[in-house]
PDB file of N, CA and C in Angstrom:
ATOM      1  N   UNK A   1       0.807  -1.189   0.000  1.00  0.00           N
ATOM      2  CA  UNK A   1       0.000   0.000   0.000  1.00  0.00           C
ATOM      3  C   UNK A   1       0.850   1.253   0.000  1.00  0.00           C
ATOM      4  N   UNK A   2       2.370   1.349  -0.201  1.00  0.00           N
ATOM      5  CA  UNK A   2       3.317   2.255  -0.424  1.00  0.00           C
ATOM      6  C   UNK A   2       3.270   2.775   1.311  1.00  0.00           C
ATOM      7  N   UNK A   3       2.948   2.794   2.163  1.00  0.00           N
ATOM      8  CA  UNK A   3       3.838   3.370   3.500  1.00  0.00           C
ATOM      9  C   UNK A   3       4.318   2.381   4.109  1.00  0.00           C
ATOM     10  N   UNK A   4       5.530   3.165   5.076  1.00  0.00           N
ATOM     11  CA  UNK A   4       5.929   1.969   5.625  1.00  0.00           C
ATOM     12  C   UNK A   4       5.311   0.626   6.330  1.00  0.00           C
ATOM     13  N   UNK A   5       5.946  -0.026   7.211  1.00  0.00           N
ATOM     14  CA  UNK A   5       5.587  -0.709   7.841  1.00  0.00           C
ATOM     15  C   UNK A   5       5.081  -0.367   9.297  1.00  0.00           C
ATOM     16  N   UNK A   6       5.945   0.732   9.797  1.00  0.00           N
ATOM     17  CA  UNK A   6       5.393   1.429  10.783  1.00  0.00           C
ATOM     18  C   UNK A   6       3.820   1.761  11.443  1.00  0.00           C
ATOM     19  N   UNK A   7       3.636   2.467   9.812  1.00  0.00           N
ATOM     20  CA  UNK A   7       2.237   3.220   9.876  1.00  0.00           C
ATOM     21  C   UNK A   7       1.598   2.643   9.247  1.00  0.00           C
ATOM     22  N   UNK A   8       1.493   1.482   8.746  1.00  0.00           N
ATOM     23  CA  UNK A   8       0.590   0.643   7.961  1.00  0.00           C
ATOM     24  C   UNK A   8      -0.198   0.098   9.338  1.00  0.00           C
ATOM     25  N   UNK A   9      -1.821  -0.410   8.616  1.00  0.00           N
ATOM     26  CA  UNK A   9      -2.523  -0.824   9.943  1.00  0.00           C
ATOM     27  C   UNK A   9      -2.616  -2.264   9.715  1.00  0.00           C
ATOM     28  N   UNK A  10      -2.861  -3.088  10.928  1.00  0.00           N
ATOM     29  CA  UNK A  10      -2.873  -4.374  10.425  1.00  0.00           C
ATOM     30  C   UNK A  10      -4.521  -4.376   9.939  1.00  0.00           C
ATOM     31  N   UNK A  11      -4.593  -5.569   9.477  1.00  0.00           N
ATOM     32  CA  UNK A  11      -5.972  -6.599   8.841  1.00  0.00           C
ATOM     33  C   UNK A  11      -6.698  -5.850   9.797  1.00  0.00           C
ATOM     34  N   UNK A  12      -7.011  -6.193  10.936  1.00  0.00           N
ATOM     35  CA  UNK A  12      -8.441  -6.030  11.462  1.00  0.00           C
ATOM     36  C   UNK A  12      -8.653  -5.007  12.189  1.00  0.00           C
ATOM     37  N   UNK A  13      -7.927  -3.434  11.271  1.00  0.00           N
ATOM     38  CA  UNK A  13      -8.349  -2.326  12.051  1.00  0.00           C
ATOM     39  C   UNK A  13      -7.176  -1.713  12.951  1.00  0.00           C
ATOM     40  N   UNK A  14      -6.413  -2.593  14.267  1.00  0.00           N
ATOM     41  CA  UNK A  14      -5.876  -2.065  15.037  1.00  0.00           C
ATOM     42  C   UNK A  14      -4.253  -1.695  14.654  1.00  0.00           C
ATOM     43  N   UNK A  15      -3.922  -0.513  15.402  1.00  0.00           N
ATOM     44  CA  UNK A  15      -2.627   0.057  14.350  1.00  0.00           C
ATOM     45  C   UNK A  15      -1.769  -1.009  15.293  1.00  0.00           C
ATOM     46  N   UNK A  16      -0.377  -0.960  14.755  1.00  0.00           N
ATOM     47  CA  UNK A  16       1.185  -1.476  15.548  1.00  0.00           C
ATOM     48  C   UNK A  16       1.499  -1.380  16.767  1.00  0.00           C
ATOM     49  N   UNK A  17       2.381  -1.617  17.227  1.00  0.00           N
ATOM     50  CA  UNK A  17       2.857  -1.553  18.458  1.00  0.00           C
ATOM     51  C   UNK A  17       3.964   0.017  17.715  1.00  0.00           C
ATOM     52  N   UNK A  18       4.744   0.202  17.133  1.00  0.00           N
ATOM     53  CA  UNK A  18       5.095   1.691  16.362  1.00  0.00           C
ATOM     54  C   UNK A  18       3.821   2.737  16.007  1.00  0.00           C
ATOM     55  N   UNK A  19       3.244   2.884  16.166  1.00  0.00           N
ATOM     56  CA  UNK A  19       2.656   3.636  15.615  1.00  0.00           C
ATOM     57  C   UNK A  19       2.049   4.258  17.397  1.00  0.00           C
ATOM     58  N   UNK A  20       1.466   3.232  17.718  1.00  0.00           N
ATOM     59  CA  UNK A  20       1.314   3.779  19.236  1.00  0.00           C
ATOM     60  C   UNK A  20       2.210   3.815  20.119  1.00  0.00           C
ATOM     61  N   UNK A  21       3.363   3.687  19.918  1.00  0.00           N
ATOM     62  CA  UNK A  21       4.328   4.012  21.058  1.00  0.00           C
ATOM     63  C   UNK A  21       4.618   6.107  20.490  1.00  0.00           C
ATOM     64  N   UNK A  22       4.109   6.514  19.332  1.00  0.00           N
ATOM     65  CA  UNK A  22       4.372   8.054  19.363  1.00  0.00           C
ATOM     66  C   UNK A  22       2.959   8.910  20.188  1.00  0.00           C
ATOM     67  N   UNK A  23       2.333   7.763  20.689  1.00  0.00           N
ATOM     68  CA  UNK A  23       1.429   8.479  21.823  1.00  0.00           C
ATOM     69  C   UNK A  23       1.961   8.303  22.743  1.00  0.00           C
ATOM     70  N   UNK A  24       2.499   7.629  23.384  1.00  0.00           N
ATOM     71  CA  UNK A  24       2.446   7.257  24.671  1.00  0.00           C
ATOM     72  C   UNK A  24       2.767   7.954  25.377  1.00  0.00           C
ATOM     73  N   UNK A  25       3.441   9.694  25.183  1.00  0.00           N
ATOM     74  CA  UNK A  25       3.728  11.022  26.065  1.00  0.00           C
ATOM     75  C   UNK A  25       1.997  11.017  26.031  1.00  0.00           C
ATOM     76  N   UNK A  26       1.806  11.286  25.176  1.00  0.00           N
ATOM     77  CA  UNK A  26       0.112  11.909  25.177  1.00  0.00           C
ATOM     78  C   UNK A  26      -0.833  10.951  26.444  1.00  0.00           C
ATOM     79  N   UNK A  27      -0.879  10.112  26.040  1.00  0.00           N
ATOM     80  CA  UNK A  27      -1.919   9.140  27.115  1.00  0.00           C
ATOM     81  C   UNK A  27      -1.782   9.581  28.780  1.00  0.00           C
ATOM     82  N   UNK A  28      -0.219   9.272  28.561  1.00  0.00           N
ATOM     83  CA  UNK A  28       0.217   9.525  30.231  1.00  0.00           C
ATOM     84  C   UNK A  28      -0.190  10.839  30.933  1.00  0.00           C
ATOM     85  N   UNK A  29      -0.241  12.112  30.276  1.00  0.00           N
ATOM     86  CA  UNK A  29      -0.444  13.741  29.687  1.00  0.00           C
ATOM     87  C   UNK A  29      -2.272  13.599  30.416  1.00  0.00           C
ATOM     88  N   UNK A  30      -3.101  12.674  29.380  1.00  0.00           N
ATOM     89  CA  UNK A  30      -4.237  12.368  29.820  1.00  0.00           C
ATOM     90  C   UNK A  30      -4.757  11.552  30.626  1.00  0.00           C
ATOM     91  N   UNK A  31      -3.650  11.575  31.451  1.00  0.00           N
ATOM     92  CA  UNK A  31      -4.539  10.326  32.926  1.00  0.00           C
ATOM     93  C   UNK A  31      -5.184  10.730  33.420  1.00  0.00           C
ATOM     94  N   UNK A  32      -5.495  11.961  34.088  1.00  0.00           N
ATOM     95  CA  UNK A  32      -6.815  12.851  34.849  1.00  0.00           C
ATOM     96  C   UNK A  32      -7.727  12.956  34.190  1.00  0.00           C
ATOM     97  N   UNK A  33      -8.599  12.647  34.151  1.00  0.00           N
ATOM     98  CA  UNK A  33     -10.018  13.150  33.604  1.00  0.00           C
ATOM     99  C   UNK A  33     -11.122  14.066  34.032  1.00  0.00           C
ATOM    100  N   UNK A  34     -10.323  14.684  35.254  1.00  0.00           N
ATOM    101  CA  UNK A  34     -11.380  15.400  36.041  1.00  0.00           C
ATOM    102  C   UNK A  34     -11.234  16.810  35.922  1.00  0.00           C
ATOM    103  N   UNK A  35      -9.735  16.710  34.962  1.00  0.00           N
ATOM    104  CA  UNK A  35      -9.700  18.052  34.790  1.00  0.00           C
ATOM    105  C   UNK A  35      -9.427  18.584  33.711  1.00  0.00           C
ATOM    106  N   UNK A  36      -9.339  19.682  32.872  1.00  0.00           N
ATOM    107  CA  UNK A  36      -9.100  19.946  31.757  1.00  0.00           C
ATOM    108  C   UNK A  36      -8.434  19.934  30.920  1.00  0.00           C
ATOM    109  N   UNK A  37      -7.487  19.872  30.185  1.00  0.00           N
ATOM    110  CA  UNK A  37      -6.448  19.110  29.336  1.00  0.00           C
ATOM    111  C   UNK A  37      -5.150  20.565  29.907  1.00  0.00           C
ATOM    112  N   UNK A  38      -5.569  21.400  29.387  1.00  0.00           N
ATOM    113  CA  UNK A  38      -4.778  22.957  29.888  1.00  0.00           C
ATOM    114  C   UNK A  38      -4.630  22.979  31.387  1.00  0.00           C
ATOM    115  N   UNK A  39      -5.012  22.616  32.102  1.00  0.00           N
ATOM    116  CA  UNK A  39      -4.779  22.819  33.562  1.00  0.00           C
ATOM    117  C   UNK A  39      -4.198  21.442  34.239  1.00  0.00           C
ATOM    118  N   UNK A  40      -3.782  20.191  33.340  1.00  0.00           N
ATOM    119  CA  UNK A  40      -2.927  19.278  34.293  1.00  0.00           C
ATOM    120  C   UNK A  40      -2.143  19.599  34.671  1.00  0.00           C
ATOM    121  N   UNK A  41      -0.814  20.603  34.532  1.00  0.00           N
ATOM    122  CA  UNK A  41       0.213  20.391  35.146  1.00  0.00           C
ATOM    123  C   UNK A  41      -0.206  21.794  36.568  1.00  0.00           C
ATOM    124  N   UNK A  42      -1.039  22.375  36.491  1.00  0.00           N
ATOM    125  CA  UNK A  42      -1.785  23.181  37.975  1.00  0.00           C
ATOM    126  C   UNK A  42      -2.198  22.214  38.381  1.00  0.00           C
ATOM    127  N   UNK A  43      -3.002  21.449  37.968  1.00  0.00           N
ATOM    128  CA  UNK A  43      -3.800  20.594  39.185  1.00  0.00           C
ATOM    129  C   UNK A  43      -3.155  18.721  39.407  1.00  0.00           C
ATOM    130  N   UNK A  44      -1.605  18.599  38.936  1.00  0.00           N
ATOM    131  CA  UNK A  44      -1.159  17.466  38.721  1.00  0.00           C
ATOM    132  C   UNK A  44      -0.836  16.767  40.030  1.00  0.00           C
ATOM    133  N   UNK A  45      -0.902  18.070  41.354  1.00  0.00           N
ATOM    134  CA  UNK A  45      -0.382  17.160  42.973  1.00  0.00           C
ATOM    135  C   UNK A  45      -1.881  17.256  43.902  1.00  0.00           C
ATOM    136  N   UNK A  46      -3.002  17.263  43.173  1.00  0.00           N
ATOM    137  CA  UNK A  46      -4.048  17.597  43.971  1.00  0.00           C
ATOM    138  C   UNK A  46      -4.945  16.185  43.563  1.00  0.00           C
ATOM    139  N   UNK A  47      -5.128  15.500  45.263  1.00  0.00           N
ATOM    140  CA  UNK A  47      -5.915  14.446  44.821  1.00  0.00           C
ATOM    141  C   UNK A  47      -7.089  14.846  45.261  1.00  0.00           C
ATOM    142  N   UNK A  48      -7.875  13.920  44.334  1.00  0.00           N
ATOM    143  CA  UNK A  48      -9.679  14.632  44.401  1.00  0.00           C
ATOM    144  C   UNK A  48      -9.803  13.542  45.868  1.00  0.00           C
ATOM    145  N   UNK A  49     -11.352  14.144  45.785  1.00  0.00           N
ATOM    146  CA  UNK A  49     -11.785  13.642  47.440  1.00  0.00           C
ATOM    147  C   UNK A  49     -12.742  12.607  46.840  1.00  0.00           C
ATOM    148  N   UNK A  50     -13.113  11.902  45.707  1.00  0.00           N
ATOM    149  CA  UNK A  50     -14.184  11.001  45.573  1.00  0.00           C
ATOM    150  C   UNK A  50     -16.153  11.665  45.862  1.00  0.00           C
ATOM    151  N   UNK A  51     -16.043  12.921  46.002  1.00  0.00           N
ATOM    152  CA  UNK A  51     -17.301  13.415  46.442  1.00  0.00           C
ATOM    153  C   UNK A  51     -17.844  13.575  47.804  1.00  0.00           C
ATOM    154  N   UNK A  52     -16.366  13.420  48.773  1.00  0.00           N
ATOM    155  CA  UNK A  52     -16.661  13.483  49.951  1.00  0.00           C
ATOM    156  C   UNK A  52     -17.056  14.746  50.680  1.00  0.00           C
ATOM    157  N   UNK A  53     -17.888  15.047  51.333  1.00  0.00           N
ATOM    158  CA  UNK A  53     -18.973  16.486  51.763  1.00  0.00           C
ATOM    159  C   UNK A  53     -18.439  16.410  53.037  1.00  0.00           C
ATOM    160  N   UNK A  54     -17.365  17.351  53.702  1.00  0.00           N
ATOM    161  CA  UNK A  54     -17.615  17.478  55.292  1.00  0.00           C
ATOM    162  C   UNK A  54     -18.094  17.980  55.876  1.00  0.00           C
ATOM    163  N   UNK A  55     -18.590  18.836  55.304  1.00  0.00           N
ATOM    164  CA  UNK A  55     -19.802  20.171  55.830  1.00  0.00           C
ATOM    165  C   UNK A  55     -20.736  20.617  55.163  1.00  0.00           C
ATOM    166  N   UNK A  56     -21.769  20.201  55.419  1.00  0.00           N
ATOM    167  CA  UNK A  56     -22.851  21.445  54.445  1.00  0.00           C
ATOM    168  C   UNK A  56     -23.809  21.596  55.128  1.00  0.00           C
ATOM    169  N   UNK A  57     -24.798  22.593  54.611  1.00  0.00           N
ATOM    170  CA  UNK A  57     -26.050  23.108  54.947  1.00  0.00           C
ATOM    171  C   UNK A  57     -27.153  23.258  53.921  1.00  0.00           C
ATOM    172  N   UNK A  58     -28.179  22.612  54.537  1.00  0.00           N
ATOM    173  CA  UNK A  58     -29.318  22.424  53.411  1.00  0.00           C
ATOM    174  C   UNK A  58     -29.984  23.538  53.024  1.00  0.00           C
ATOM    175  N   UNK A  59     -29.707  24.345  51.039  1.00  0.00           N
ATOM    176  CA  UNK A  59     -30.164  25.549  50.899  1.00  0.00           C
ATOM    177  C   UNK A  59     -31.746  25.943  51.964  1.00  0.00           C
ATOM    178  N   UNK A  60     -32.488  24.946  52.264  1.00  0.00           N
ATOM    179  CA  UNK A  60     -33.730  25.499  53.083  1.00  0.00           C
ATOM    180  C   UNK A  60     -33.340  25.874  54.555  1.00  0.00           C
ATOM    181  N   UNK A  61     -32.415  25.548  55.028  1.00  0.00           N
ATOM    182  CA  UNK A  61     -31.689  26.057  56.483  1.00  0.00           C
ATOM    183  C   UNK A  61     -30.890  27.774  56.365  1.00  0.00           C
ATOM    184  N   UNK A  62     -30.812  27.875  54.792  1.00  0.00           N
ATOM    185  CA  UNK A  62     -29.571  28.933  54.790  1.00  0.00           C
ATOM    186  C   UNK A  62     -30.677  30.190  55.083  1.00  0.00           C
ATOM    187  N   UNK A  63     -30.390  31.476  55.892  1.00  0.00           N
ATOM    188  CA  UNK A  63     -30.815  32.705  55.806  1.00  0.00           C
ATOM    189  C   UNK A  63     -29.645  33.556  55.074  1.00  0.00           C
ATOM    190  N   UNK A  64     -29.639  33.851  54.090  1.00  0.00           N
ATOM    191  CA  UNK A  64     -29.129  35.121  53.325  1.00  0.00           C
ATOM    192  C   UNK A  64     -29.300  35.988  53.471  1.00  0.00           C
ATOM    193  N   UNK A  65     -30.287  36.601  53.658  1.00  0.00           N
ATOM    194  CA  UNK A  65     -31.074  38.050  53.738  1.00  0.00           C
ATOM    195  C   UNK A  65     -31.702  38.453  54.440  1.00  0.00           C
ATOM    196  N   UNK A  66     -32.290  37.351  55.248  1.00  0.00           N
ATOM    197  CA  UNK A  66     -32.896  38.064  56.185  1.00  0.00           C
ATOM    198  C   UNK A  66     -31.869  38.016  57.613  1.00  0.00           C
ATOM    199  N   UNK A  67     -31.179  38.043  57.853  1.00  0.00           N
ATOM    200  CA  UNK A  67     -30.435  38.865  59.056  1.00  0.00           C
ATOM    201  C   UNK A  67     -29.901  40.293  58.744  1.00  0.00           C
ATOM    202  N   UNK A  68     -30.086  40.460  57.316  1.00  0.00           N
ATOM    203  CA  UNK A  68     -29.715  42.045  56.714  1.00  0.00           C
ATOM    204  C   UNK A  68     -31.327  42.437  56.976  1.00  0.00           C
ATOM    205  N   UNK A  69     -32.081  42.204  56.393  1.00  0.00           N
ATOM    206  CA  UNK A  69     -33.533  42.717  56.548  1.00  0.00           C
ATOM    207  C   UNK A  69     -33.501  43.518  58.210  1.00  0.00           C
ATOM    208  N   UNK A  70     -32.912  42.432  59.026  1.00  0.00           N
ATOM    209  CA  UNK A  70     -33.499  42.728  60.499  1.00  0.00           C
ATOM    210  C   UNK A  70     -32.903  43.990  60.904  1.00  0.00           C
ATOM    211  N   UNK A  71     -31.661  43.972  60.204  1.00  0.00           N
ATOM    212  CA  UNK A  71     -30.339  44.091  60.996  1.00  0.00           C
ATOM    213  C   UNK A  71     -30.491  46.015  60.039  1.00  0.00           C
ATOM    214  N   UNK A  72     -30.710  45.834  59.021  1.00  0.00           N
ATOM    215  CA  UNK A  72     -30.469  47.237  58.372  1.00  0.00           C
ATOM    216  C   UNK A  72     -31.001  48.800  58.522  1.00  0.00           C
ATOM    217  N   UNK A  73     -32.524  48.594  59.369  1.00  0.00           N
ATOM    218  CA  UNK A  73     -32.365  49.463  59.778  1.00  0.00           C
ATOM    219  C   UNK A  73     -32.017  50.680  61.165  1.00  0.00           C
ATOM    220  N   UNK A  74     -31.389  49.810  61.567  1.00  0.00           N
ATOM    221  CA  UNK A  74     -30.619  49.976  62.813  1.00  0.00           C
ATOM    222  C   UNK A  74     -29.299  50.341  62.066  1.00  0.00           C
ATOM    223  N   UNK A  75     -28.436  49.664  61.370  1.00  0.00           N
ATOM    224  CA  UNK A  75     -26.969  50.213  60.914  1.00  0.00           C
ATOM    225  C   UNK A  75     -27.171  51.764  60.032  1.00  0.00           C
ATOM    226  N   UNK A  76     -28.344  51.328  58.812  1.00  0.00           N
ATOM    227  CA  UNK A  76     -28.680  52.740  58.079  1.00  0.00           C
ATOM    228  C   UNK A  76     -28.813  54.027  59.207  1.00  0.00           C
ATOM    229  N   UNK A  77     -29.432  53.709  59.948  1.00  0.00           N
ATOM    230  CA  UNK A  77     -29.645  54.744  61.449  1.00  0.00           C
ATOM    231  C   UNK A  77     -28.354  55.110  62.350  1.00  0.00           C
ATOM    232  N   UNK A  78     -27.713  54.750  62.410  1.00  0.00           N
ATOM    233  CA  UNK A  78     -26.371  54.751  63.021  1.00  0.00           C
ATOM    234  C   UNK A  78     -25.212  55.133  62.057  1.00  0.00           C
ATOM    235  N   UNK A  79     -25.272  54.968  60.874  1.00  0.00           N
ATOM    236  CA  UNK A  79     -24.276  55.973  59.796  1.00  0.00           C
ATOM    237  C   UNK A  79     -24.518  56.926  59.485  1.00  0.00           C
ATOM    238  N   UNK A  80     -26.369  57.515  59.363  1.00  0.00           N
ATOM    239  CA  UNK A  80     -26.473  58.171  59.096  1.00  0.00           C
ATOM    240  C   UNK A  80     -26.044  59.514  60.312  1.00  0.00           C
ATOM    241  N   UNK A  81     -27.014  59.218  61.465  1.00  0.00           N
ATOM    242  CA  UNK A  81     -26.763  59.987  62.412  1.00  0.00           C
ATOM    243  C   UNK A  81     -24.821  60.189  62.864  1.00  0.00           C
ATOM    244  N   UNK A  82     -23.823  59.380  62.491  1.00  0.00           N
ATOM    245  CA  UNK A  82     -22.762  59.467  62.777  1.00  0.00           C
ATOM    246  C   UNK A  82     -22.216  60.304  61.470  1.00  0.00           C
ATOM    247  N   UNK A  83     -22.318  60.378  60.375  1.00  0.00           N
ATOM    248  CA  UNK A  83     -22.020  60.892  59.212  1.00  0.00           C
ATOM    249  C   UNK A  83     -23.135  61.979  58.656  1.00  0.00           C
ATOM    250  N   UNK A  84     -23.933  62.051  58.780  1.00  0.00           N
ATOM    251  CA  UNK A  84     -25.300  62.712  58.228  1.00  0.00           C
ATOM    252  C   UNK A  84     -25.302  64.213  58.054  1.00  0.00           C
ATOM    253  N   UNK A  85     -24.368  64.686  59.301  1.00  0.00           N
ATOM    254  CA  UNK A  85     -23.916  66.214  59.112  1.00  0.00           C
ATOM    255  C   UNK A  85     -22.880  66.698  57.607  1.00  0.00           C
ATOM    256  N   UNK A  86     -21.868  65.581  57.799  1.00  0.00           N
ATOM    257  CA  UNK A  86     -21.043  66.082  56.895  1.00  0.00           C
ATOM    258  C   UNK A  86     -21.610  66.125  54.981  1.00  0.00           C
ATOM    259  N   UNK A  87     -22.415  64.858  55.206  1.00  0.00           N
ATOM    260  CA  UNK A  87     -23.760  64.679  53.940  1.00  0.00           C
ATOM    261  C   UNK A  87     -24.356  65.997  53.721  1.00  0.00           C
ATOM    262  N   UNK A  88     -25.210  66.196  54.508  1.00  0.00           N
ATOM    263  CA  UNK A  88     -25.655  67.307  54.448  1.00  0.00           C
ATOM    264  C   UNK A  88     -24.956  68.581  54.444  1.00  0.00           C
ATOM    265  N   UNK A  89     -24.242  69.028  54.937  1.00  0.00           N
ATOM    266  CA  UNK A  89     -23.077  70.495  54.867  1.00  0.00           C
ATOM    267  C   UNK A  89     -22.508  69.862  52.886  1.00  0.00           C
ATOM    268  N   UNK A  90     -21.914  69.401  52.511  1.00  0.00           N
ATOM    269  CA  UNK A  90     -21.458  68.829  51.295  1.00  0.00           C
ATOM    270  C   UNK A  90     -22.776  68.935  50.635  1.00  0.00           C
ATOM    271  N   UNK A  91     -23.875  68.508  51.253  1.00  0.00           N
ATOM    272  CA  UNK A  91     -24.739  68.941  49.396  1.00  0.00           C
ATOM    273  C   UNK A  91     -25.113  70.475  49.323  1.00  0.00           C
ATOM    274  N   UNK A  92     -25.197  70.814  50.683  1.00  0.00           N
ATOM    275  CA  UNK A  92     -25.372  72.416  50.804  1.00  0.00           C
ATOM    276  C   UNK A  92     -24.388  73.202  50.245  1.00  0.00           C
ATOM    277  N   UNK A  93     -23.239  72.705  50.187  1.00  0.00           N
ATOM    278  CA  UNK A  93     -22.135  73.706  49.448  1.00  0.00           C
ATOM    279  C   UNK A  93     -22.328  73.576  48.170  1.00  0.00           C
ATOM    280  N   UNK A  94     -22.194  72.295  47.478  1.00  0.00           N
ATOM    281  CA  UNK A  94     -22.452  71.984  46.295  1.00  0.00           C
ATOM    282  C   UNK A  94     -23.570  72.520  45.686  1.00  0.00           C
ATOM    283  N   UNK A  95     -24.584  72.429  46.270  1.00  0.00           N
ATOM    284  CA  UNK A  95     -25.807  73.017  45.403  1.00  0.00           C
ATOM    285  C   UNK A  95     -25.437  74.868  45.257  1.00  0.00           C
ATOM    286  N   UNK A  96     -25.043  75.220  46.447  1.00  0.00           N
ATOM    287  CA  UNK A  96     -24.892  76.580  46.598  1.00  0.00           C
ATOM    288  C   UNK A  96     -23.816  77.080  45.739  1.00  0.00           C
ATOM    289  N   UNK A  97     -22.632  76.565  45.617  1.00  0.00           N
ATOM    290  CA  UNK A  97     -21.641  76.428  44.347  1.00  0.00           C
ATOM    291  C   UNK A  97     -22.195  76.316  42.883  1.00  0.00           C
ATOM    292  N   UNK A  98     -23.196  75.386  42.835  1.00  0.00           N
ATOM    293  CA  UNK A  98     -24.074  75.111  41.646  1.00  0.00           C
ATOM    294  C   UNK A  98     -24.698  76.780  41.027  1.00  0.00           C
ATOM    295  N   UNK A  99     -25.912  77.141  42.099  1.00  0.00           N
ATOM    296  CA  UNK A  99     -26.730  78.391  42.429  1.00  0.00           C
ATOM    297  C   UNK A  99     -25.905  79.570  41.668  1.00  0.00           C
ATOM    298  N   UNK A 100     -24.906  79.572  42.820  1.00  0.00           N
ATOM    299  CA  UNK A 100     -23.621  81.104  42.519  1.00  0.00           C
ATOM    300  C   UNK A 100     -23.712  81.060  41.136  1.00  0.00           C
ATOM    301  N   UNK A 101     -23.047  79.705  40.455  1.00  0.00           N
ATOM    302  CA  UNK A 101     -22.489  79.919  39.267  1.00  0.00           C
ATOM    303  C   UNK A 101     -23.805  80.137  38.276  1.00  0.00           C
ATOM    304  N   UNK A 102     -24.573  79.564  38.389  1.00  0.00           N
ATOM    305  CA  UNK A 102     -25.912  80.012  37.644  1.00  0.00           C
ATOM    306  C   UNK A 102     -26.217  81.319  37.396  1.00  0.00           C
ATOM    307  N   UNK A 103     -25.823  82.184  38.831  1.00  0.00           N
ATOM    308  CA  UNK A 103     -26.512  83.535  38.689  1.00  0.00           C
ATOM    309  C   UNK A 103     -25.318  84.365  38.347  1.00  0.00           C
ATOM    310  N   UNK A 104     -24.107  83.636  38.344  1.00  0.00           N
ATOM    311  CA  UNK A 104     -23.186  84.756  37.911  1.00  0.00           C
ATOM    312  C   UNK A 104     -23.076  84.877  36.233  1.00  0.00           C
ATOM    313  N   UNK A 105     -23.613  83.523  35.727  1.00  0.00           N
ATOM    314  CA  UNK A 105     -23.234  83.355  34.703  1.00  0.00           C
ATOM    315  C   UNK A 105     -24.603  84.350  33.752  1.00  0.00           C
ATOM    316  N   UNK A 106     -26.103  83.960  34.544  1.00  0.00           N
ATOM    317  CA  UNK A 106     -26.927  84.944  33.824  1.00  0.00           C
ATOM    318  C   UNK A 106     -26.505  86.571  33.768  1.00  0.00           C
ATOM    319  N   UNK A 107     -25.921  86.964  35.118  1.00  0.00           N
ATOM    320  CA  UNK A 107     -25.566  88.329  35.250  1.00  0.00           C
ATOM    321  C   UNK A 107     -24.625  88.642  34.555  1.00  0.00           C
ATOM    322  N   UNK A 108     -23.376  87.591  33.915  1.00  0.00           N
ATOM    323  CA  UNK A 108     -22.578  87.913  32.993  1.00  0.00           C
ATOM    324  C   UNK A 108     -23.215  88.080  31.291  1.00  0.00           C
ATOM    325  N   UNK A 109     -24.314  87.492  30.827  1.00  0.00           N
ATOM    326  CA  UNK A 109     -25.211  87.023  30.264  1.00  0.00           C
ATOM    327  C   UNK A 109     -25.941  88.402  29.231  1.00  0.00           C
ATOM    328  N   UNK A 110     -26.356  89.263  30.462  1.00  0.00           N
ATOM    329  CA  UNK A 110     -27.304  89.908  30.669  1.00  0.00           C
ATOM    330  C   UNK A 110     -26.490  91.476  30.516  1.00  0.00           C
ATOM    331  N   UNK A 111     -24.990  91.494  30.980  1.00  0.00           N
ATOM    332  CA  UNK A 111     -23.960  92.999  30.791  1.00  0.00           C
ATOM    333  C   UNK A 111     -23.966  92.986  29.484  1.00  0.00           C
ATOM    334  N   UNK A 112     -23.599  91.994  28.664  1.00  0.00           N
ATOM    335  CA  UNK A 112     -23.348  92.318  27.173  1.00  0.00           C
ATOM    336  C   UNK A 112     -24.235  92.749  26.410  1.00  0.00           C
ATOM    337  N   UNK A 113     -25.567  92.858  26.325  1.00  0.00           N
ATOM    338  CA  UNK A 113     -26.750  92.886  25.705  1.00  0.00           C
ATOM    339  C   UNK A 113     -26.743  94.424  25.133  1.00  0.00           C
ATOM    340  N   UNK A 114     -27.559  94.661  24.322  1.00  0.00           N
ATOM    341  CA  UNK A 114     -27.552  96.131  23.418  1.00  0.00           C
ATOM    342  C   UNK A 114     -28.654  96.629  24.165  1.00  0.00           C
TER     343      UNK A 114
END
């Protein structure tokens, strides 16, 4: 069939003992299966646990949100009153900074006119 003997396949399909020994980096490369082909040599000293669980909690036990629910307006109340002055003095300047420039700018506006 003109190729060598190497890469020729036998009769019933299966290739040589040459032909598969130029895998045999590759196979070894793919012994993990649990992980992605790009990440064996990161995850090559980490043995898996078989699915073993040492801790959990059943999503119907978990509260997420509601200890914030309870809890928030008591903290909102306590930042505000600890911070709330400086909030307020800061939008008062700002707006008033805003104001000034408004009316200086109509009064500049308003000199040029015929």
């Amino acid at each position: 069939n003109g190729f060598p003997s190497s890469v020729r396949s036998t009769t019933n399909g299966e290739t040589n003992n040459a032909t598969m020994s130029a895998f045999n980096r590759t196979r070894v490369a793919l012994a993990r299966y649990d992980v992605s082909p790009h990440m064996l040599k990161w995850w090559k000293d980490v043995k898996g646990d078989n699915g073993l669980v040492t801790r959990s909690l059943s999503p119907y036990e978990q509260q997420a949100v509601m200890p914030w629910l309870r809890e928030f307006p008591k903290k909102a109340y306590t930042k505000f009153t600890e911070s709330g002055a400086y909030w307020i003095s800061a939008g008062v300047i700002v707006y008033g900074t805003a104001a000034m420039g408004d009316a200086v700018n109509e009064a500049e506006a308003r000199e040029h006119r015929f």
